[in-house]
Protein backbone atom coordinates (compact mmCIF):
# COMPACT_ATOMS: atom_id res chain seq x y z
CA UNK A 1 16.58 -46.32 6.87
CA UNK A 2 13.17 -45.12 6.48
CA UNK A 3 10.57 -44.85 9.65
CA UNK A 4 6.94 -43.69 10.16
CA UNK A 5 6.70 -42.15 12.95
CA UNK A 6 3.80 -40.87 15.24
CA UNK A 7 4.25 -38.48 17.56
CA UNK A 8 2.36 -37.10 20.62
CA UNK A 9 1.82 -32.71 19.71
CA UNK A 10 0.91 -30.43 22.53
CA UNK A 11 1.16 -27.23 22.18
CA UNK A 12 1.00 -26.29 25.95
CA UNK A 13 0.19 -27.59 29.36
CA UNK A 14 -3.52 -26.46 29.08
CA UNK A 15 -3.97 -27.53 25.22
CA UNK A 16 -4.93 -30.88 24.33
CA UNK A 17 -2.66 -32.85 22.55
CA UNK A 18 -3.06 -35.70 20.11
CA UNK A 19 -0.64 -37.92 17.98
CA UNK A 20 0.86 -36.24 14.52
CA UNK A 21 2.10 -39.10 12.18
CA UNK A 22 5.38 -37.97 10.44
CA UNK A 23 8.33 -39.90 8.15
CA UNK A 24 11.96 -39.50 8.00
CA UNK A 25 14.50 -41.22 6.07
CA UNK A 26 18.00 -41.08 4.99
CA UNK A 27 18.67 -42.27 9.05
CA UNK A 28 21.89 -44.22 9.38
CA UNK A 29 21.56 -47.31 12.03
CA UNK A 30 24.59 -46.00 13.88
CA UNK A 31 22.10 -43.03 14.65
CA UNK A 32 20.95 -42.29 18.09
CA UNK A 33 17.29 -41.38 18.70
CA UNK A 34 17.36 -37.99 19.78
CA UNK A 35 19.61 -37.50 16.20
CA UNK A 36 16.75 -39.57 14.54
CA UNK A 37 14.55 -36.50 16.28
CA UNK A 38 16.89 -33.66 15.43
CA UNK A 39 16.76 -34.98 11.52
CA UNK A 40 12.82 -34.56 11.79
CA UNK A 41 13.12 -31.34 13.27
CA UNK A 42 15.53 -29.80 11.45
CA UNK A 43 13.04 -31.24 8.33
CA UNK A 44 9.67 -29.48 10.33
CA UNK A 45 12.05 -26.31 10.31
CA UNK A 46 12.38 -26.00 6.60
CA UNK A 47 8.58 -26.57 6.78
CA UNK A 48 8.17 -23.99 8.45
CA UNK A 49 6.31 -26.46 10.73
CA UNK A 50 6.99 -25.85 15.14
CA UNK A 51 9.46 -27.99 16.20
CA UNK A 52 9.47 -31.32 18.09
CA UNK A 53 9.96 -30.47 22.00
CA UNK A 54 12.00 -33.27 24.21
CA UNK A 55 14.51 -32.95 26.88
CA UNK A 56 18.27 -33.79 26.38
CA UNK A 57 21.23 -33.01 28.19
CA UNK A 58 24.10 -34.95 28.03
CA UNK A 59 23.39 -37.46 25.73
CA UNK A 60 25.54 -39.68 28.04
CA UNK A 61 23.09 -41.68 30.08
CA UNK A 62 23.65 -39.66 32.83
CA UNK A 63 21.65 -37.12 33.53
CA UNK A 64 17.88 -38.87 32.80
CA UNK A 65 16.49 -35.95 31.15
CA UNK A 66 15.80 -37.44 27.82
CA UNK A 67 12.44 -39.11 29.12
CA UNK A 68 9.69 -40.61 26.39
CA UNK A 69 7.40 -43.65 26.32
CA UNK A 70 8.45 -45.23 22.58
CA UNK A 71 6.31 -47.80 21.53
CA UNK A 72 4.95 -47.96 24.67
CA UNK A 73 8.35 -48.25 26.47
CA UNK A 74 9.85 -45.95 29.03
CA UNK A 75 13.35 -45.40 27.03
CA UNK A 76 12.39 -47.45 24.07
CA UNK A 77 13.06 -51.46 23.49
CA UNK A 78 16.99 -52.15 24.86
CA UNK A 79 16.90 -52.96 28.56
CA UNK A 80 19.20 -50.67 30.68
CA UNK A 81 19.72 -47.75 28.56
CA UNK A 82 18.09 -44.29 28.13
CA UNK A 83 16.85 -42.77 24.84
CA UNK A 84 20.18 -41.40 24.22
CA UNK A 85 21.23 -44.42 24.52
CA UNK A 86 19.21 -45.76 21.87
CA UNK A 87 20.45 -46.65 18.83
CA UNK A 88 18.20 -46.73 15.46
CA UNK A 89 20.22 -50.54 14.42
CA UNK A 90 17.26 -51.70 17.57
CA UNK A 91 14.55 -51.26 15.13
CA UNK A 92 14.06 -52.25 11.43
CA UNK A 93 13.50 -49.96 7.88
CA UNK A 94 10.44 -49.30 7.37
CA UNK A 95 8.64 -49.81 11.58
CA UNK A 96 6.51 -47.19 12.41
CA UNK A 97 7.65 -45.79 15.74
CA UNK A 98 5.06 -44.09 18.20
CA UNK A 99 6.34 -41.65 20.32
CA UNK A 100 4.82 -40.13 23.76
CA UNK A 101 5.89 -37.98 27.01
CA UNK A 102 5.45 -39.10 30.48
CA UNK A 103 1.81 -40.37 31.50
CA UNK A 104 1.47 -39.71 35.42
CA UNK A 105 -0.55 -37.69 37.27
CA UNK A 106 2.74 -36.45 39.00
CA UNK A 107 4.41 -35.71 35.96
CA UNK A 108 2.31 -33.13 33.96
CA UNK A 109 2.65 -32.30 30.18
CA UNK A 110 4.23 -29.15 29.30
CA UNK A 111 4.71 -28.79 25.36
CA UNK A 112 5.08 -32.29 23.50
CA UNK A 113 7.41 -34.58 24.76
CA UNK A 114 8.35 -32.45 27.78
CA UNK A 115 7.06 -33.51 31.40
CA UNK A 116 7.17 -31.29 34.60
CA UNK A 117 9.41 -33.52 36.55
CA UNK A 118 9.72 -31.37 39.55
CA UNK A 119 8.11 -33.36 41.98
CA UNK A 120 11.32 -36.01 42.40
CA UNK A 121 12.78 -32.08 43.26
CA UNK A 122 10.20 -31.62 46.43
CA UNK A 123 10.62 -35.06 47.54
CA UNK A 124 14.76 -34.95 47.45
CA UNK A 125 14.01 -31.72 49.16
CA UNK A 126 11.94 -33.17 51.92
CA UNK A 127 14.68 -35.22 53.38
CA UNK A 128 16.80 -36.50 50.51
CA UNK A 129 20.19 -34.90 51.91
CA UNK A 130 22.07 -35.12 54.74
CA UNK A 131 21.77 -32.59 57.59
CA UNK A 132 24.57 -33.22 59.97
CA UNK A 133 27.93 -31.29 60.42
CA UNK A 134 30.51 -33.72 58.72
CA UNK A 135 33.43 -31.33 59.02
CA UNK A 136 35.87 -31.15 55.71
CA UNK A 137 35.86 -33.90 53.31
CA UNK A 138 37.43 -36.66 54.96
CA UNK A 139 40.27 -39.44 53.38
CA UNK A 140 38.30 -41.55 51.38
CA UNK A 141 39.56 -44.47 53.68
CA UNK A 142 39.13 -43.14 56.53
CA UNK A 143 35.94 -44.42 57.21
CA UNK A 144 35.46 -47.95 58.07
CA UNK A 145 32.66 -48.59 56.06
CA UNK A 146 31.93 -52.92 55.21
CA UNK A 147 32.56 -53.01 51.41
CA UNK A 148 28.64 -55.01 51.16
CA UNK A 149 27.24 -51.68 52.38
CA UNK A 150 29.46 -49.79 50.33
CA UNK A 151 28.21 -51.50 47.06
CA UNK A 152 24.60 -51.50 48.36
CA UNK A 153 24.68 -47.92 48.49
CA UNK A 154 27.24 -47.48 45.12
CA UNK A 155 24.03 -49.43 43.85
CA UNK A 156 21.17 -47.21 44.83
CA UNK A 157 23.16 -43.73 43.73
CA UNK A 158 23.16 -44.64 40.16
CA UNK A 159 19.29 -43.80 39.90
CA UNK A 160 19.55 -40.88 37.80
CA UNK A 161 15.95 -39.83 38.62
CA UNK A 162 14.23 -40.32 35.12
CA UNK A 163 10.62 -40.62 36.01
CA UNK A 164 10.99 -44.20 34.04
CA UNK A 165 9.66 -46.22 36.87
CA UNK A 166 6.57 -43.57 37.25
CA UNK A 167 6.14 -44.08 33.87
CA UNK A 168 6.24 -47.69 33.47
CA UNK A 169 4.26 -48.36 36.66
CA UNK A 170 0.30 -48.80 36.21
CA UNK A 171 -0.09 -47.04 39.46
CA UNK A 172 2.12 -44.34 38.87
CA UNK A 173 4.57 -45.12 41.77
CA UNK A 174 7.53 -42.96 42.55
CA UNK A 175 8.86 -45.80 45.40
CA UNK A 176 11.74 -47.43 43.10
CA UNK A 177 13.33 -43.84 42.48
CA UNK A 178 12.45 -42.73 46.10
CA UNK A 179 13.96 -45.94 48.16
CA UNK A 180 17.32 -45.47 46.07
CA UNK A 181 17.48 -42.20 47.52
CA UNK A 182 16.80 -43.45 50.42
CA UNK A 183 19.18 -46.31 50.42
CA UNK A 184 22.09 -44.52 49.36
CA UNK A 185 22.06 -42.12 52.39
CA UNK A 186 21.06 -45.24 54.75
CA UNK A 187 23.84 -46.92 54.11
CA UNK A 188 26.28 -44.53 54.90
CA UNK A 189 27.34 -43.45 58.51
CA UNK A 190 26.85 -40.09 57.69
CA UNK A 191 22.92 -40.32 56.75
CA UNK A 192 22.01 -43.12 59.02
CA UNK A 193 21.83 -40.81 61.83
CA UNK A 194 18.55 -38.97 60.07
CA UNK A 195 17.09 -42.35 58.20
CA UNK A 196 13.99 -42.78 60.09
CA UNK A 197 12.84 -39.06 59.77
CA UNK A 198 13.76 -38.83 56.23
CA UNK A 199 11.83 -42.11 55.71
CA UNK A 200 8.81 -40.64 56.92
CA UNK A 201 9.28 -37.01 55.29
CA UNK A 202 10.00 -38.59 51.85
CA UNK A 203 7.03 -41.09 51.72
CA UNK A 204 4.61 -38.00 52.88
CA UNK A 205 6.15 -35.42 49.93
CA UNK A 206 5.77 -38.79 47.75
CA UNK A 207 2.05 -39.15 48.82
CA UNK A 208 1.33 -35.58 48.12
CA UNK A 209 2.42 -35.37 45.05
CA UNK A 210 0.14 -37.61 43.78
CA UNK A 211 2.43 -40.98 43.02
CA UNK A 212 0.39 -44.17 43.36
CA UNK A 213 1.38 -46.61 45.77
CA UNK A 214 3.72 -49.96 44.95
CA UNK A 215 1.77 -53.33 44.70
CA UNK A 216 5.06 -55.19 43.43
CA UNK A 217 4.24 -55.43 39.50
CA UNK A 218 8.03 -54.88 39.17
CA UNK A 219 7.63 -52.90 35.69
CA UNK A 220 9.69 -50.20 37.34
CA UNK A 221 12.79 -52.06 37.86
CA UNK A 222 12.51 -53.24 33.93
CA UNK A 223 12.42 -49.97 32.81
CA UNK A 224 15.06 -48.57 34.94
CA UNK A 225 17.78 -47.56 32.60
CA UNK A 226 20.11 -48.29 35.38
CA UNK A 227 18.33 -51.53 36.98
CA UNK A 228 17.69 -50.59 39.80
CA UNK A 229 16.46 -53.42 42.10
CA UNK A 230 12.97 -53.51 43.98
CA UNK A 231 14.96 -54.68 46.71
CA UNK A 232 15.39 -50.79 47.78
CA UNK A 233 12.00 -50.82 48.17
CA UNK A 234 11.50 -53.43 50.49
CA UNK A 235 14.28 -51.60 52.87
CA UNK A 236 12.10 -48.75 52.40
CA UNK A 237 9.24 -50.22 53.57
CA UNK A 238 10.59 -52.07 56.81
CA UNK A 239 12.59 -48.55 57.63
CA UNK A 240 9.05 -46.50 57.25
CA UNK A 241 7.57 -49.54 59.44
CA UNK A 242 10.74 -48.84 62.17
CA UNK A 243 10.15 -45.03 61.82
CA UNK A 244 6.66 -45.48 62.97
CA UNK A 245 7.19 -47.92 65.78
CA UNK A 246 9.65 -45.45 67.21
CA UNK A 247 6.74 -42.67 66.90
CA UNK A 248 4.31 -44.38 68.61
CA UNK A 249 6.44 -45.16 71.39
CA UNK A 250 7.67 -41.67 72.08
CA UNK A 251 4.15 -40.65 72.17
C-alpha cells in the first residue's frame, strides 16, 4: 500500500509549525500506524531529514500516550481504539492521510506531534486520589460494595487520560476525562468520604488550566477510545451542585 501523507512539522514549542506532505509505500495492511510512522521515519533518517516526533508507549491501548488528530479524528477513523490501535486495512492504497497533534489551549505543542499533556497531571493532583487512612489492602470481598456501583466505577477507571475528548471537543473541555476520575473514586466507600471537596478542587484546577466548559455536543464520548459515557458528567455536575449547597450553608 501506497499513502500520501501530510504531516503537521514543528520544530519547537515557540516555532511555528505548518503541514509537510510526505509518501510511503511498501506498507502492509496488517500494519499499525505508529509502524506506518516508524517506516517514514526510518525513510527521513536515510535522508538525512529530522525525524517525525509522536508519543508511544505501550502500543497496547493502554497507556493513551499515542495522541494525534488523523484526518481530523482524535485516534483516527475506528471508533473505540487508539492510534496504536489502528490498523492501515481502515484506509485504502493510494488516500492521502493528514496528520496533526493536539489542538487545545490546555494542551500546548512541543515538537510535531507531541502535546504537553500535563495539565490532566495538576488536576489528578488537585483531588484525584484518595486521602484517608485505609489500613493494608483489604480481601477483595471484604467490602460490601452493590455490584451496579462496582461496574459504574469499573466503567469510569478505564479512561486512560488521552486528551481525546479535549481534542475532539470545540470548546476544548476536559469534563469527560475529569468526571471519570471523579466517578471512579465516588463510587467507592473509600473516596466517597472526600467527593464533594474533590469535586470542587478538580473543576477549579480544570478551570485554570484553561479547558472550555461542556455544552453537551457529545464529540468527546465518540472519540473516547474507551467510550466513556457523558453520563459521568452529569454526576459531576449534580455532585459540584451538592458541594456548593453544603458551602453555602456552613457559611
Amino acid at each position: 500500500m501506497k499513502f500520501s501523507l501530510h504531516v503537521w512539522r514543528q520544530a519547537s514549542a515557540n516555532a511555528r509549525g505548518q503541514m509537510t506532505p510526505y509518501s510511503v509505500d511498501g506498507i502492509e495492511p496488517d500494519m499499525s500506524f505508529l509502524e506506518m510512522i516508524d517506516i517514514l521515519n526510518e525513510k527521513l533518517i536515510k535522508d538525512r531529514v529530522e525525524p517525525v516526533a509522536f508519543e508511544h508507549d505501550c502500543r497496547e491501548g493502554i497507556c493513551g500516550s499515542c495522541s494525534m488528530m488523523i484526518n481530523g479524528l482524535a485516534h483516527g477513523p475506528e471508533r473505540g481504539s487508539t492510534t496504536c490501535q489502528l490498523h492501515m486495512r481502515s484506509f485504502r492504497d493510494g488516500d492521502t492521510i493528514y496528520i496533526e497533534p493536539w489542538r487545545a489551549k490546555a494542551f500546548p505543542v512541543l515538537k510535531d506531534l507531541v502535546v504537553d499533556r500535563s495539565a490532566f497531571d495538576r488536576i489528578i493532583q488537585s483531588g484525584g486520589y484518595v486521602n484517608a487512612n485505609t489500613g493494608g489492602a483489604p480481601d477483595g470481598n471484604s467490602l460490601p460494595i452493590p455490584k451496579v456501583d462496582a461496574d459504574r466505577a469499573m466503567d469510569a477507571a478505564e479512561c486512560i487520560g488521552c486528551g481525546a475528548c479535549v481534542a475532539a471537543c470545540p470548546n476544548a473541555s476536559a469534563m469527560l476525562f475529569m468526571s471519570a476520575k471523579v466517578g471512579h473514586l465516588g463510587r467507592m466507600p473509600q473516596g466517597r468520604v472526600e467527593q464533594a471537596e474533590r469535586v470542587k478542587k478538580m473543576v477549579n484546577a480544570h478551570d485554570r488550566e484553561g479547558f472550555g466548559h461542556c455544552t453537551n455536543i457529545g464529540e468527546c464520548e465518540a472519540a473516547c477510545p474507551k467510550e466513556i459515557s457523558t453520563e459521568f458528567i452529569a454526576d459531576l455536575n449534580r455532585d459540584y451542585i451538592h458541594s456548593a449547597a453544603k458551602a453555602v450553608v456552613k457559611g
